[in-house]
N, C-alpha and C. Protein backbone atom coordinates (compact mmCIF):
# COMPACT_ATOMS: atom_id res chain seq x y z
N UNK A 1 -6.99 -9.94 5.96
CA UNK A 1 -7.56 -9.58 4.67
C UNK A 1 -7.54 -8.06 4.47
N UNK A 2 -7.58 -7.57 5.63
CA UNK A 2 -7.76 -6.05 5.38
C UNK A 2 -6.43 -5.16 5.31
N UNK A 3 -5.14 -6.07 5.68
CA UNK A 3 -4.37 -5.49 5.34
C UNK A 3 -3.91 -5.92 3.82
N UNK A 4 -4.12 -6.82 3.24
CA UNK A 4 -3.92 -6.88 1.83
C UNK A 4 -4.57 -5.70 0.85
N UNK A 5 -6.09 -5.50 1.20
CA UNK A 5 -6.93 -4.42 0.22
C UNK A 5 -5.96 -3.05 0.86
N UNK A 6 -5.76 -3.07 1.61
CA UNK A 6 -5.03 -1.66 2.44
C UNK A 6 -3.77 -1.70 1.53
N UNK A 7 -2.71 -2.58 1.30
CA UNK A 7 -1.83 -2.71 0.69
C UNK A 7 -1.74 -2.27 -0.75
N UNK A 8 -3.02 -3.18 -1.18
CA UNK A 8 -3.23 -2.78 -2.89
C UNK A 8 -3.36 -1.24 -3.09
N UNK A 9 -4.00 -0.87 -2.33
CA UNK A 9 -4.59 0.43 -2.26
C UNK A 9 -3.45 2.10 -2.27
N UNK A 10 -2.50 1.30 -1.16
CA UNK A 10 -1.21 2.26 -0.97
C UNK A 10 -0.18 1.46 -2.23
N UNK A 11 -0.32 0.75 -2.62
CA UNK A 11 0.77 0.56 -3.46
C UNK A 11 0.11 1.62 -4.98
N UNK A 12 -0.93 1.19 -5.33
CA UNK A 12 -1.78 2.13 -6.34
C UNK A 12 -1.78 3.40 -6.45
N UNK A 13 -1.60 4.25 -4.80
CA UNK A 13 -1.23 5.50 -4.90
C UNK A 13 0.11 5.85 -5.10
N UNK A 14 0.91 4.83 -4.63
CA UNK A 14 2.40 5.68 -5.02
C UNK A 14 2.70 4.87 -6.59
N UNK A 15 1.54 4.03 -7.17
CA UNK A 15 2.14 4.61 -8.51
C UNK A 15 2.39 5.27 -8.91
N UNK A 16 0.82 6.28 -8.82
CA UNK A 16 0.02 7.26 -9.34
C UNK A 16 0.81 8.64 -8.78
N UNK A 17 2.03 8.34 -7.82
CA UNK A 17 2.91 9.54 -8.01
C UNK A 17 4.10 9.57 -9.16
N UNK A 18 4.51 8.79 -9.93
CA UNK A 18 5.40 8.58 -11.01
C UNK A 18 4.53 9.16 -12.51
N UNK A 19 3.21 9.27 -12.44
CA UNK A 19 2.25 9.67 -13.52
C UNK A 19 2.46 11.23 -13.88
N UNK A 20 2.11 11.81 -15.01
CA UNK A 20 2.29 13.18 -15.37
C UNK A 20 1.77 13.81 -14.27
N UNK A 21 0.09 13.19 -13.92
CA UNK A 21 -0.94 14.39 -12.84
C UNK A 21 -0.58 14.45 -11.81
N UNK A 22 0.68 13.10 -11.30
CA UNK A 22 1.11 13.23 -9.62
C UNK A 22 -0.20 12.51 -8.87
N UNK A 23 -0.04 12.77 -7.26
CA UNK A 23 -0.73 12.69 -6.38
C UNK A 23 -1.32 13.96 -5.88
N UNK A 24 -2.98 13.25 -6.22
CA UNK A 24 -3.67 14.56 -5.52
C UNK A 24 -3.45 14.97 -4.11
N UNK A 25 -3.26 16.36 -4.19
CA UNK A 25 -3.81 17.08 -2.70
C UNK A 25 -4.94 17.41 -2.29
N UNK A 26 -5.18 18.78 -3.17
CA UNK A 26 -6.54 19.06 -3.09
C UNK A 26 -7.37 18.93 -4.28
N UNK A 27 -8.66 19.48 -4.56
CA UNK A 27 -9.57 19.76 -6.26
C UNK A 27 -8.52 20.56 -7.30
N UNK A 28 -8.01 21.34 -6.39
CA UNK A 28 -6.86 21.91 -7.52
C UNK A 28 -5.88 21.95 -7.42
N UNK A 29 -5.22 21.08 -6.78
CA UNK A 29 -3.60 20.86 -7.12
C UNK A 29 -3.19 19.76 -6.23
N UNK A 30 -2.17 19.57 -7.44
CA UNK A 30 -1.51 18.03 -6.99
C UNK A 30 -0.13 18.36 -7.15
N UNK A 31 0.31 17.04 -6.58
CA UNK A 31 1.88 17.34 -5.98
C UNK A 31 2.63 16.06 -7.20
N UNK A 32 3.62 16.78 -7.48
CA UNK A 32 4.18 16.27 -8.54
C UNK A 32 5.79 16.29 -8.61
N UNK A 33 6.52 16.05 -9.05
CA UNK A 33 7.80 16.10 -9.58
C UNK A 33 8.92 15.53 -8.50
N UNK A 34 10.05 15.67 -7.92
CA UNK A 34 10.75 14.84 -6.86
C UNK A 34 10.16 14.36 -5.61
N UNK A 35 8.89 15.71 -5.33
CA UNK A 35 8.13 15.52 -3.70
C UNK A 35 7.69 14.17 -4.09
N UNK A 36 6.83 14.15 -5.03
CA UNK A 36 5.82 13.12 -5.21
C UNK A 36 6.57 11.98 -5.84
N UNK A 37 7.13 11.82 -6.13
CA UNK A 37 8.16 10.36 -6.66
C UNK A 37 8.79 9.92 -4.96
N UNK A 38 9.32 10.78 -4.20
CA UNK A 38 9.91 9.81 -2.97
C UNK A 38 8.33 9.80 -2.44
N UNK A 39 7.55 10.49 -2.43
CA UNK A 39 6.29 10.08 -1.11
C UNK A 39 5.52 8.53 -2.22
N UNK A 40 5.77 8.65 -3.58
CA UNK A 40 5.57 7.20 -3.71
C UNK A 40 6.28 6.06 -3.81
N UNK A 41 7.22 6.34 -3.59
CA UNK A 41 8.37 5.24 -3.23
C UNK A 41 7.98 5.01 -1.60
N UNK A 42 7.90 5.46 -0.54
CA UNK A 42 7.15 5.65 0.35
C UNK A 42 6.15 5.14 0.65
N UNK A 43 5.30 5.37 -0.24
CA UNK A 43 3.68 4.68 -0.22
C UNK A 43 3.94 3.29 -0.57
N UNK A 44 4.89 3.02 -2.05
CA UNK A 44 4.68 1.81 -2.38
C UNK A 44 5.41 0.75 -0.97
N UNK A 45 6.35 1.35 -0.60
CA UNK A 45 7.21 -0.13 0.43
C UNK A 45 6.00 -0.07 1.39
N UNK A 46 5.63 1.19 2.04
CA UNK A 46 4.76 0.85 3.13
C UNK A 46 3.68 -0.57 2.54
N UNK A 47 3.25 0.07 1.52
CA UNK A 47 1.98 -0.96 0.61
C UNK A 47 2.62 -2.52 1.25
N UNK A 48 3.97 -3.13 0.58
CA UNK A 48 4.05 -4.24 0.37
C UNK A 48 4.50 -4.35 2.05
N UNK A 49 4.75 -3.59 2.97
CA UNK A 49 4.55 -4.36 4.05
C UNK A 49 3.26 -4.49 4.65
N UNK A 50 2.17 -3.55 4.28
CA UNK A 50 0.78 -3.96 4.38
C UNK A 50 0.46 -5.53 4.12
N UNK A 51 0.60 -5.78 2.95
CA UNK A 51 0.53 -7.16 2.40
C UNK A 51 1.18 -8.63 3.00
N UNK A 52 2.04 -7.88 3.34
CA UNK A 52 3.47 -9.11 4.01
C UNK A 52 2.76 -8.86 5.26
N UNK A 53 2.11 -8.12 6.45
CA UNK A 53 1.54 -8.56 7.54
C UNK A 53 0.40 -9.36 7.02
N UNK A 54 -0.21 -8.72 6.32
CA UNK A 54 -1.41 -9.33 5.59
C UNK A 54 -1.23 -10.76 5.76
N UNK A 55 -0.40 -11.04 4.82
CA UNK A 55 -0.34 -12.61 4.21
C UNK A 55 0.03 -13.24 5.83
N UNK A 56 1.40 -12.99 6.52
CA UNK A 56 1.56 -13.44 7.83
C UNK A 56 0.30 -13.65 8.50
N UNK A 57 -0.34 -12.96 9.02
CA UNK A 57 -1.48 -12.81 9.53
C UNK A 57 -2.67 -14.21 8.97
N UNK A 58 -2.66 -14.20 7.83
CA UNK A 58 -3.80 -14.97 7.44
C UNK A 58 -3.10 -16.15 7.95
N UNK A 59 -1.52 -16.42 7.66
CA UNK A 59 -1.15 -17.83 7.54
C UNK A 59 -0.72 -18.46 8.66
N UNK A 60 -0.76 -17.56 9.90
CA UNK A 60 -1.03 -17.65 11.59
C UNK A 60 -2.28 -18.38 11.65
N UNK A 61 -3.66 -17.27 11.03
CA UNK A 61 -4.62 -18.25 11.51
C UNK A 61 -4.70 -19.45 10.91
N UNK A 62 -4.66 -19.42 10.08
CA UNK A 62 -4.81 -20.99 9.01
C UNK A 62 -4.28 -21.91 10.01
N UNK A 63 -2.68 -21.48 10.54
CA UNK A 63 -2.19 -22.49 11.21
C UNK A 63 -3.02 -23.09 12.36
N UNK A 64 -3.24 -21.97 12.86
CA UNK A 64 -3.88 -21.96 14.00
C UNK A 64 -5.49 -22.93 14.49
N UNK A 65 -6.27 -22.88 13.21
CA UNK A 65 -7.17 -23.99 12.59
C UNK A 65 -6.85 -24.79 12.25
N UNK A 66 -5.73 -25.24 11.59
CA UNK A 66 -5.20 -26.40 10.94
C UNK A 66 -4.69 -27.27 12.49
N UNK A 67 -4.44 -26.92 13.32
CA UNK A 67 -4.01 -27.27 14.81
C UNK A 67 -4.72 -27.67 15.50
N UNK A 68 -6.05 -27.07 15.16
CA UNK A 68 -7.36 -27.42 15.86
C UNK A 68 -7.53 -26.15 17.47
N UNK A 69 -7.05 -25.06 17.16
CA UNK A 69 -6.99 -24.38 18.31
C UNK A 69 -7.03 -23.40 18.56
């Protein structure tokens, strides 16, 4: 489960690098323009393999109950 919210979470930030404001760094400045488009291309694949262990993971245990074991 916790790698799914972990997933949503990194996929959300490397939207939020394709946006005018970029990805924050610090209170005053954010990173924007080619840096920040590959580090969210970056963020987003990492994201969906967050999710894809995620989902694996849950559907191990399921099995694993469904087995009785």
């Amino acid at each position: 489960m916790l790698g799914l919210i972990l997933g949503v979470v990194v996929i959300l930030l490397g939207v939020k690098a394709f946006t005018e404001n970029g990805i924050p760094l610090t209170k005053e400045k954010n990173l924007t323009g080619t840096t920040a488009k590959v580090i969210g291309v970056i963020c987003i694949l990492l994201g969906i393999l967050f999710i894809l262990d995620g989902v694996l993971a849950t559907f191990s245990i399921m099995n694993l109950l469904r087995r009785g074991g």
